[in-house]
Protein backbone atom coordinates (compact mmCIF):
# COMPACT_ATOMS: atom_id res chain seq x y z
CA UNK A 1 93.71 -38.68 -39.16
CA UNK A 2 90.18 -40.02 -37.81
CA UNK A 3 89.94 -41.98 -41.06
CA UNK A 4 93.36 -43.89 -40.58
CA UNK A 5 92.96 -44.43 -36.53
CA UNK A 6 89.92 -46.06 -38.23
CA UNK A 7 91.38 -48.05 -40.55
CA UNK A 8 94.10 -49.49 -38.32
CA UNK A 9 91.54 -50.30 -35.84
CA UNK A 10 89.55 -52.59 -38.07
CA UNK A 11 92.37 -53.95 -39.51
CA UNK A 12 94.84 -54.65 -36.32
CA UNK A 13 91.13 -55.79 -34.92
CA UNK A 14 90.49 -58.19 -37.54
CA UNK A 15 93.87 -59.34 -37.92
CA UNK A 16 94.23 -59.91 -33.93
CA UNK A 17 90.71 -61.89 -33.92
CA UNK A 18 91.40 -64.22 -36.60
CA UNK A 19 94.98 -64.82 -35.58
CA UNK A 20 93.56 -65.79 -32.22
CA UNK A 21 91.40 -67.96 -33.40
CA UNK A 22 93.21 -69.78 -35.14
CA UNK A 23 95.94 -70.72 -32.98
CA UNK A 24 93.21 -70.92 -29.80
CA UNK A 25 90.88 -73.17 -30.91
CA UNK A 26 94.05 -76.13 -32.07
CA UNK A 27 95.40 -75.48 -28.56
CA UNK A 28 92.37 -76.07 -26.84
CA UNK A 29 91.74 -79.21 -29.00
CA UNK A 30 95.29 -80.30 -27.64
CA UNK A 31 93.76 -79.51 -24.10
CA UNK A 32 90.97 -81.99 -24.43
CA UNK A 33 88.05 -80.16 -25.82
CA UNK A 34 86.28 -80.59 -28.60
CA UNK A 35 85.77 -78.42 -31.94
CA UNK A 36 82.59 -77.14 -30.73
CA UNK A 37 83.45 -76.98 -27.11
CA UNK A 38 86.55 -75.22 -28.33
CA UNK A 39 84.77 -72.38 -30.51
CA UNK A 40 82.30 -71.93 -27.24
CA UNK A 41 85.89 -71.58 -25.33
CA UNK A 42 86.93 -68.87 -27.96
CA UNK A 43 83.93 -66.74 -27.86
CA UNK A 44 83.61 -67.46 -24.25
CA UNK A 45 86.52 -64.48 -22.94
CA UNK A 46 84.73 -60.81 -22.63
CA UNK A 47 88.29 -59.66 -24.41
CA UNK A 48 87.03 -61.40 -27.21
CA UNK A 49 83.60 -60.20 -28.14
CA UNK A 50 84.30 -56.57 -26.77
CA UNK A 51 86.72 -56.68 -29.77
CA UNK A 52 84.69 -58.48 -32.36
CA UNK A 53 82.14 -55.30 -30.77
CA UNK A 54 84.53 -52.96 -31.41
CA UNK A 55 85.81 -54.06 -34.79
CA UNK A 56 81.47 -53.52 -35.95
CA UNK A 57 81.73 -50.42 -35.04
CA UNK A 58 84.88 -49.68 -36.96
CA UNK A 59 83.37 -51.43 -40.00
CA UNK A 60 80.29 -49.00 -39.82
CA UNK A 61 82.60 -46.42 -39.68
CA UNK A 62 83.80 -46.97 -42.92
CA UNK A 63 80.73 -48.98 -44.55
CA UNK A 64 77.93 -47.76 -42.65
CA UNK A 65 77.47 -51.32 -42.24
CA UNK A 66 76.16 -53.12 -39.47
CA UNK A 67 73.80 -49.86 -38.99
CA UNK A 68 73.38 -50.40 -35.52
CA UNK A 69 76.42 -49.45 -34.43
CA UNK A 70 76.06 -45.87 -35.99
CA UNK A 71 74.30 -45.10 -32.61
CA UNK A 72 76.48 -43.00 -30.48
CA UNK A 73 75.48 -44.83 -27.36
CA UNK A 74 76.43 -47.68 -28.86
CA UNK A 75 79.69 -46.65 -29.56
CA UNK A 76 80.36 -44.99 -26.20
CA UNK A 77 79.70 -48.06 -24.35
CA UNK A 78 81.56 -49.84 -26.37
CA UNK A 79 84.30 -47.12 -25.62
CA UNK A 80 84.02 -47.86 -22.12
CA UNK A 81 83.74 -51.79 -22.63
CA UNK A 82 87.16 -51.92 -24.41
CA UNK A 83 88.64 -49.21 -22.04
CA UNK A 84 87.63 -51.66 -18.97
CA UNK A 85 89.30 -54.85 -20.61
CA UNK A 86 92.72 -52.83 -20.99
CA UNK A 87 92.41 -52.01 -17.43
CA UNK A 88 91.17 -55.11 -16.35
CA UNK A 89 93.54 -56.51 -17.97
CA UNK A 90 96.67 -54.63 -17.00
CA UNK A 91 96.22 -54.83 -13.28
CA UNK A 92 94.83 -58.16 -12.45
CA UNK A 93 95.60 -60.60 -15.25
CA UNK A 94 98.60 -59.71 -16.96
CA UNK A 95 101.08 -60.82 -14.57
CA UNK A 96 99.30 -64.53 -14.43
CA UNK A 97 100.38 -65.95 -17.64
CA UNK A 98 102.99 -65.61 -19.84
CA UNK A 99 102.26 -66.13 -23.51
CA UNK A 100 104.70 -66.47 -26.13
CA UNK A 101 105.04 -66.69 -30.00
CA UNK A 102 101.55 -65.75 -31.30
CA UNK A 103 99.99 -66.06 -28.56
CA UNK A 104 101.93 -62.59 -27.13
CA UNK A 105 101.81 -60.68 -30.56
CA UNK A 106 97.64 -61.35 -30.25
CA UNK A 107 97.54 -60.53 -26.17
CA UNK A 108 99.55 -57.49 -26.66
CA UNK A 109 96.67 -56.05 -30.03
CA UNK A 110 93.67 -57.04 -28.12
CA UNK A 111 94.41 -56.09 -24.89
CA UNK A 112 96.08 -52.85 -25.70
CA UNK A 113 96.52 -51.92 -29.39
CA UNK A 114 92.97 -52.23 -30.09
CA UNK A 115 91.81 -50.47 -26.53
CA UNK A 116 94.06 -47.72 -27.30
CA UNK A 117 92.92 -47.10 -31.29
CA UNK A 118 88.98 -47.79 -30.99
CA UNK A 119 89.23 -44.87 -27.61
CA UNK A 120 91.44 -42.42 -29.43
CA UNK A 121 88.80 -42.90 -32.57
CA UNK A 122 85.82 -42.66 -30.06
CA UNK A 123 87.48 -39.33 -28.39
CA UNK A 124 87.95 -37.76 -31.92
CA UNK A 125 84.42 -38.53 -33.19
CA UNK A 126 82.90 -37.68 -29.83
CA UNK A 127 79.74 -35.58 -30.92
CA UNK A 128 78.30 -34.48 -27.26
CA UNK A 129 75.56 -36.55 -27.94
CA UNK A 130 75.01 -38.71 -24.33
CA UNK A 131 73.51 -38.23 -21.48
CA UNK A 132 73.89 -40.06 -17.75
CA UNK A 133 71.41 -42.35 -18.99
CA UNK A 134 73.03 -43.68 -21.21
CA UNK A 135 75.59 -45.02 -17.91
CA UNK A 136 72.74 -47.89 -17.18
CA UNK A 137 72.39 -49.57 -20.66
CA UNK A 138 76.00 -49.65 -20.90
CA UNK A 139 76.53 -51.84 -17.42
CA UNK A 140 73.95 -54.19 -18.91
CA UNK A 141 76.56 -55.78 -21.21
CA UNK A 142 79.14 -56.61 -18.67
CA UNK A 143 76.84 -57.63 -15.88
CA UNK A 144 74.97 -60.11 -18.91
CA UNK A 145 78.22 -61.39 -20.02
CA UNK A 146 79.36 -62.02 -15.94
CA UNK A 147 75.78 -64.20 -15.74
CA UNK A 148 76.59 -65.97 -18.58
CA UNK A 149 80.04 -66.95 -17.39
CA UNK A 150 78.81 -68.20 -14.47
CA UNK A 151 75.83 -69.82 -16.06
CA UNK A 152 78.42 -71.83 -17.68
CA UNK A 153 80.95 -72.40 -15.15
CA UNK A 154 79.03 -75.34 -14.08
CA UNK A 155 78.26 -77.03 -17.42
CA UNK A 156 81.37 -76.48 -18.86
CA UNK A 157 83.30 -76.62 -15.49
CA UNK A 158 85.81 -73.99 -16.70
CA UNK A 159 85.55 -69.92 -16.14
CA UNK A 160 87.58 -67.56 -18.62
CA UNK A 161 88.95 -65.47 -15.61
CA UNK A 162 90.17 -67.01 -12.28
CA UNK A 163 87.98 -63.93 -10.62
CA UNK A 164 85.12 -65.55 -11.69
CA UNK A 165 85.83 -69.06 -10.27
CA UNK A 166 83.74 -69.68 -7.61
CA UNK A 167 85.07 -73.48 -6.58
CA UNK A 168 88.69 -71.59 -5.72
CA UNK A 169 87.51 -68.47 -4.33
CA UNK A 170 83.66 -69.04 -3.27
CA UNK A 171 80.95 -67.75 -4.30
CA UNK A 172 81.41 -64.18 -2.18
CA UNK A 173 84.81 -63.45 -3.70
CA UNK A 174 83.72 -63.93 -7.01
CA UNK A 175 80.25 -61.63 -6.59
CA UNK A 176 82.69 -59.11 -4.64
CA UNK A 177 84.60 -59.39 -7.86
CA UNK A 178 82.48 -58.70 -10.01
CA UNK A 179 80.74 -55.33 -8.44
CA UNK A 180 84.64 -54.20 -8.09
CA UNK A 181 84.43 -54.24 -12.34
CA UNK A 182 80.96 -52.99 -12.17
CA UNK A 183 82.39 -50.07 -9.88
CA UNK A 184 84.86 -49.43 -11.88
CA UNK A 185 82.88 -49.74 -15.50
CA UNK A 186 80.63 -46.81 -14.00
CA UNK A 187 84.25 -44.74 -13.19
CA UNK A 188 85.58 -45.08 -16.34
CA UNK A 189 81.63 -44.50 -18.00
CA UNK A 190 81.72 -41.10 -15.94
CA UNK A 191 84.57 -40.10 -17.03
CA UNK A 192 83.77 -40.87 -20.85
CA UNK A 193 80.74 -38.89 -20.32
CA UNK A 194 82.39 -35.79 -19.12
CA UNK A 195 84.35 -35.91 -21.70
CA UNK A 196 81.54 -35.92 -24.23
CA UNK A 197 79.59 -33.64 -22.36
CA UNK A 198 82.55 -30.95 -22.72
CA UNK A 199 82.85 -31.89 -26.59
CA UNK A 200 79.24 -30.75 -26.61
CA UNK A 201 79.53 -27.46 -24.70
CA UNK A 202 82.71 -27.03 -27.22
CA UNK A 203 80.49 -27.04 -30.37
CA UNK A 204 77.81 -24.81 -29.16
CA UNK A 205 80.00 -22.57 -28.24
CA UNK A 206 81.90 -22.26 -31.71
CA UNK A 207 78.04 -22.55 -32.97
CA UNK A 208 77.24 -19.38 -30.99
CA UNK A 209 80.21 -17.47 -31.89
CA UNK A 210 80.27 -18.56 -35.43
């Protein structure tokens, strides 16, 4: 069972990724941009490298390649990362847009088929190996990418998420924004936690009674 949530987590991952792609990066040229403004576009949406993210640690699941993400922490925050965009997702940015076609099929695996495998795989594979630490690194990848997006905001004069655009909502709104995510990234990071502290406790208890 662990092995084929696996599998279809790579795969629908993959599958998703590339479809997007492919069908993002034409439509953007059709908005004006250019091919390399319109790959920078692509890989610009936090949806879209948690995935890619997500999809590594699916392939080392299988391969044991890339070894990095063979590290449990990596793979919890990860967890968390993915578990945050499905949320995110669901209650501020789903009702905004419509997509159709393609365009639905791929919203609909990245922003809940793929949430829903890689956590279901990371809840079966849990090994009790965290610790609160571990709650710190894991903020450092969406408060990096939320710099970055802002970084850009100004050169490319474009944000992936309307939360993040200053020049409608000012500058406060946006930073009030963005510690509402960070709040909730340590929620749902607490709650992972406990769950893999528990798995831990689990095992040395069946270790001690064994």
């Amino acid at each position: 069972m662990v092995r084929l949530v696996n599998i279809a987590g790579a795969v629908i991952g993959i599958a998703a990724l590339v479809l997007q792609f492919s069908i993002t990066v034409p439509a953007s040229m059709e908005a004006g941009r250019s091919l390399p403004g319109s790959v920078v576009y692509f890989f610009s949406f936090f949806t879209i490298l948690t995935n890619i993210l997500a999809v590594l640690v699916h392939l080392n699941a299988l391969t044991g390649r890339p070894e990095a993400f063979a590290r449990s922490t990596w793979r919890g925050g990860i967890a968390v990362a993915i578990a945050v965009v499905f949320l995110v997702y669901h209650i501020l940015l789903a009702d905004l847009w419509k997509p159709e076609g393609l365009f639905y099929v791929c919203d609909v695996a990245l922003h809940y088929v793929t949430p829903a495998l890689f956590v279901l795989w990371w809840m079966m594979t849990a090994d009790g190996s965290l610790g609160w630490r571990h709650l710190f690194w894991w903020l450092v990848w969406p408060v990096g990418y939320a710099v970055y997006a802002l970084a850009r905001a100004p050169i490319a004069g474009e944000v992936p998420y309307p939360f993040l655009d200053a020049a409608v909502i000012g500058f406060p709104r946006v930073l009030l924004a963005i510690a509402a995510i960070a709040l909730l990234f340590i929620a749902v990071g607490v709650v992972f936690l406990a769950y893999d502290y528990l798995v831990g406790r689990r095992r040395s208890r069946a270790v001690v009674n064994a």
